[in-house]
C-alpha atoms as a PDB file:
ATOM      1  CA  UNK A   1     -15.668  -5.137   4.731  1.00  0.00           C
ATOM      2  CA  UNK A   2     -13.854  -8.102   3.523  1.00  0.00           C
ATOM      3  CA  UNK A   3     -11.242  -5.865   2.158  1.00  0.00           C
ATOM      4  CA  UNK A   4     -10.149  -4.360   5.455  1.00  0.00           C
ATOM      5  CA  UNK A   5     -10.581  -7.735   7.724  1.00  0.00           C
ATOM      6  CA  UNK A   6      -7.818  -9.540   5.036  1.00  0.00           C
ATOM      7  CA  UNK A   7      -5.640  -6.150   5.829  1.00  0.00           C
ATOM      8  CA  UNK A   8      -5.880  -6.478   9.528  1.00  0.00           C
ATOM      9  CA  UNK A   9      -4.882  -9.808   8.713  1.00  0.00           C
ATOM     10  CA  UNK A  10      -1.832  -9.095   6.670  1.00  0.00           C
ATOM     11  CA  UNK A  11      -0.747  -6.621   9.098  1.00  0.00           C
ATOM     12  CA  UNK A  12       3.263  -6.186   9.815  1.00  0.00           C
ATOM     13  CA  UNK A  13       3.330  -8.257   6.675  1.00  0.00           C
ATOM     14  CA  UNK A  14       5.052  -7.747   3.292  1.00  0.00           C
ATOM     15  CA  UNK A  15       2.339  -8.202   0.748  1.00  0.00           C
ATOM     16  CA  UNK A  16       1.514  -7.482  -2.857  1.00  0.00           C
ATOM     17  CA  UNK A  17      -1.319  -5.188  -3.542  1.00  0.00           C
ATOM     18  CA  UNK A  18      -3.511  -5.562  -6.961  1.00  0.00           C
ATOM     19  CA  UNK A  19      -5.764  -2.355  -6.885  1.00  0.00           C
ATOM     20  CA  UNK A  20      -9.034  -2.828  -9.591  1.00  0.00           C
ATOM     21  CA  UNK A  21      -7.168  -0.020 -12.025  1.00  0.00           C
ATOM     22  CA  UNK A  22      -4.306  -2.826 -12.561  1.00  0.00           C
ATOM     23  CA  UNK A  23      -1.797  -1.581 -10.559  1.00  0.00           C
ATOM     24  CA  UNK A  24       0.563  -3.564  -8.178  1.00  0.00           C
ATOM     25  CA  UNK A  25       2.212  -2.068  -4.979  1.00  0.00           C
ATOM     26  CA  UNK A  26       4.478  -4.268  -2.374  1.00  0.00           C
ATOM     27  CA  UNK A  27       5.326  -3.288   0.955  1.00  0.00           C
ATOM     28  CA  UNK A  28       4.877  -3.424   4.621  1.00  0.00           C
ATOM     29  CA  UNK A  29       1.170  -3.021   5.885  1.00  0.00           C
ATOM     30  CA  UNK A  30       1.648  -0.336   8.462  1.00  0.00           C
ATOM     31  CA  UNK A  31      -2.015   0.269   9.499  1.00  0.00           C
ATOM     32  CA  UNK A  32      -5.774   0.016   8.519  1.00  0.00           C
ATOM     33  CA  UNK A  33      -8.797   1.660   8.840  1.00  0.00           C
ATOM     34  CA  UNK A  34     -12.074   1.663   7.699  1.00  0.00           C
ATOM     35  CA  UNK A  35     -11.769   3.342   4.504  1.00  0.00           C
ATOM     36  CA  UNK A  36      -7.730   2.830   3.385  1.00  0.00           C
ATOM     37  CA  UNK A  37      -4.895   0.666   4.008  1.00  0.00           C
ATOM     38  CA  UNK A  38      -1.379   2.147   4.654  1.00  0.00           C
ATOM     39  CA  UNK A  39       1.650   0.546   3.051  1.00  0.00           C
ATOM     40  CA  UNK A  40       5.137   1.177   3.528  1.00  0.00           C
ATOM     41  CA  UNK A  41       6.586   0.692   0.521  1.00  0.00           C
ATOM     42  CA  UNK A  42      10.850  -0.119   0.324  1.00  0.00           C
ATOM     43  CA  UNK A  43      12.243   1.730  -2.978  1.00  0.00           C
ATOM     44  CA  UNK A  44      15.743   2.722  -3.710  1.00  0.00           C
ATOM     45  CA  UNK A  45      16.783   5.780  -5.648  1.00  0.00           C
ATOM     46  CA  UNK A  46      14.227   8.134  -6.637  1.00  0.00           C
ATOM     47  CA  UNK A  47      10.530   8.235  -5.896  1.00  0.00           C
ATOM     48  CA  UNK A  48       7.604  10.630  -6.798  1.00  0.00           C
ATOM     49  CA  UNK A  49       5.735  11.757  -3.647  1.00  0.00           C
ATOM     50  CA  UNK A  50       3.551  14.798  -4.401  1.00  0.00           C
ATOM     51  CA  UNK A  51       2.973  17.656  -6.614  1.00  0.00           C
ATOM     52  CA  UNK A  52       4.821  19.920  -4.703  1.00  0.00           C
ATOM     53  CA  UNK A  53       8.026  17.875  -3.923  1.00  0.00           C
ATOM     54  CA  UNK A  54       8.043  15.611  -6.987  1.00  0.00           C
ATOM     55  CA  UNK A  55      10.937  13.006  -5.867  1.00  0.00           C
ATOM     56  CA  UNK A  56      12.269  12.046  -2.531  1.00  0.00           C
ATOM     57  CA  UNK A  57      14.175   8.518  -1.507  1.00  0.00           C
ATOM     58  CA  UNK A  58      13.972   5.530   0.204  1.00  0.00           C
ATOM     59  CA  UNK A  59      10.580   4.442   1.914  1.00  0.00           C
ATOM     60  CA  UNK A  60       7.327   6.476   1.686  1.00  0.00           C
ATOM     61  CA  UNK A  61       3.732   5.318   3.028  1.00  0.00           C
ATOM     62  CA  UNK A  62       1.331   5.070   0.767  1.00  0.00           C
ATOM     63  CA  UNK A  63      -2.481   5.261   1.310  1.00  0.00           C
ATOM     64  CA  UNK A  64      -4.762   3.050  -0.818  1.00  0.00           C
ATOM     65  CA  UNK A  65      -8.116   3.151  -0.786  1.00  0.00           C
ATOM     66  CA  UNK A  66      -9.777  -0.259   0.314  1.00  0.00           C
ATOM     67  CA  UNK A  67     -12.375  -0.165  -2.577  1.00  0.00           C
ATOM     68  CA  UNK A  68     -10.007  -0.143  -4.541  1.00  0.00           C
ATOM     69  CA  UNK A  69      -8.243  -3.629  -4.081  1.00  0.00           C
ATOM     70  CA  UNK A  70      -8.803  -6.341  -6.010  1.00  0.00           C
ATOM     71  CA  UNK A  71      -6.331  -8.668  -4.043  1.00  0.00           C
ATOM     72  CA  UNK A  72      -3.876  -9.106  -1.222  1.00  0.00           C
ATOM     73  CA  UNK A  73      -0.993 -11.472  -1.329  1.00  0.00           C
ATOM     74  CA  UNK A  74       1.689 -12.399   1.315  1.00  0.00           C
ATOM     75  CA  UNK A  75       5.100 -12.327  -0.223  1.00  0.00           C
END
């Protein structure tokens, strides 16, 4: 529960995600709710976004689970 209070928190903020697998995502906090956190993420050039359309451009939303993070910063 801490998890999604510190998102609500950081909302309309650009942040820095650390997820528990190591990886690192920045972006825009976009929404929350009581199982994920949505983050708009700002990327130039080419981007993969699914299976079925492997690259796209420019800003995508991604959905992270919140038992997955390991940490939230404001950047």
């Amino acid at each position: 529960m801490d998890a999604y209070y510190n998102c609500l928190n950081c909302m309309n903020k650009r942040v820095r995600i650390l997820t528990i697998d190591g990886k690192q995502y920045e972006g825009t906090i976009t929404d929350v709710d009581r199982k994920n956190v949505y983050l708009k993420t700002e990327r130039n050039g080419r981007v993969q976004t699914s299976a079925f359309y492997p690259y796209g451009y420019g800003d995508q939303i991604l959905t992270l689970s919140l038992f997955t993070l390991l940490a939230i910063a404001l950047i």
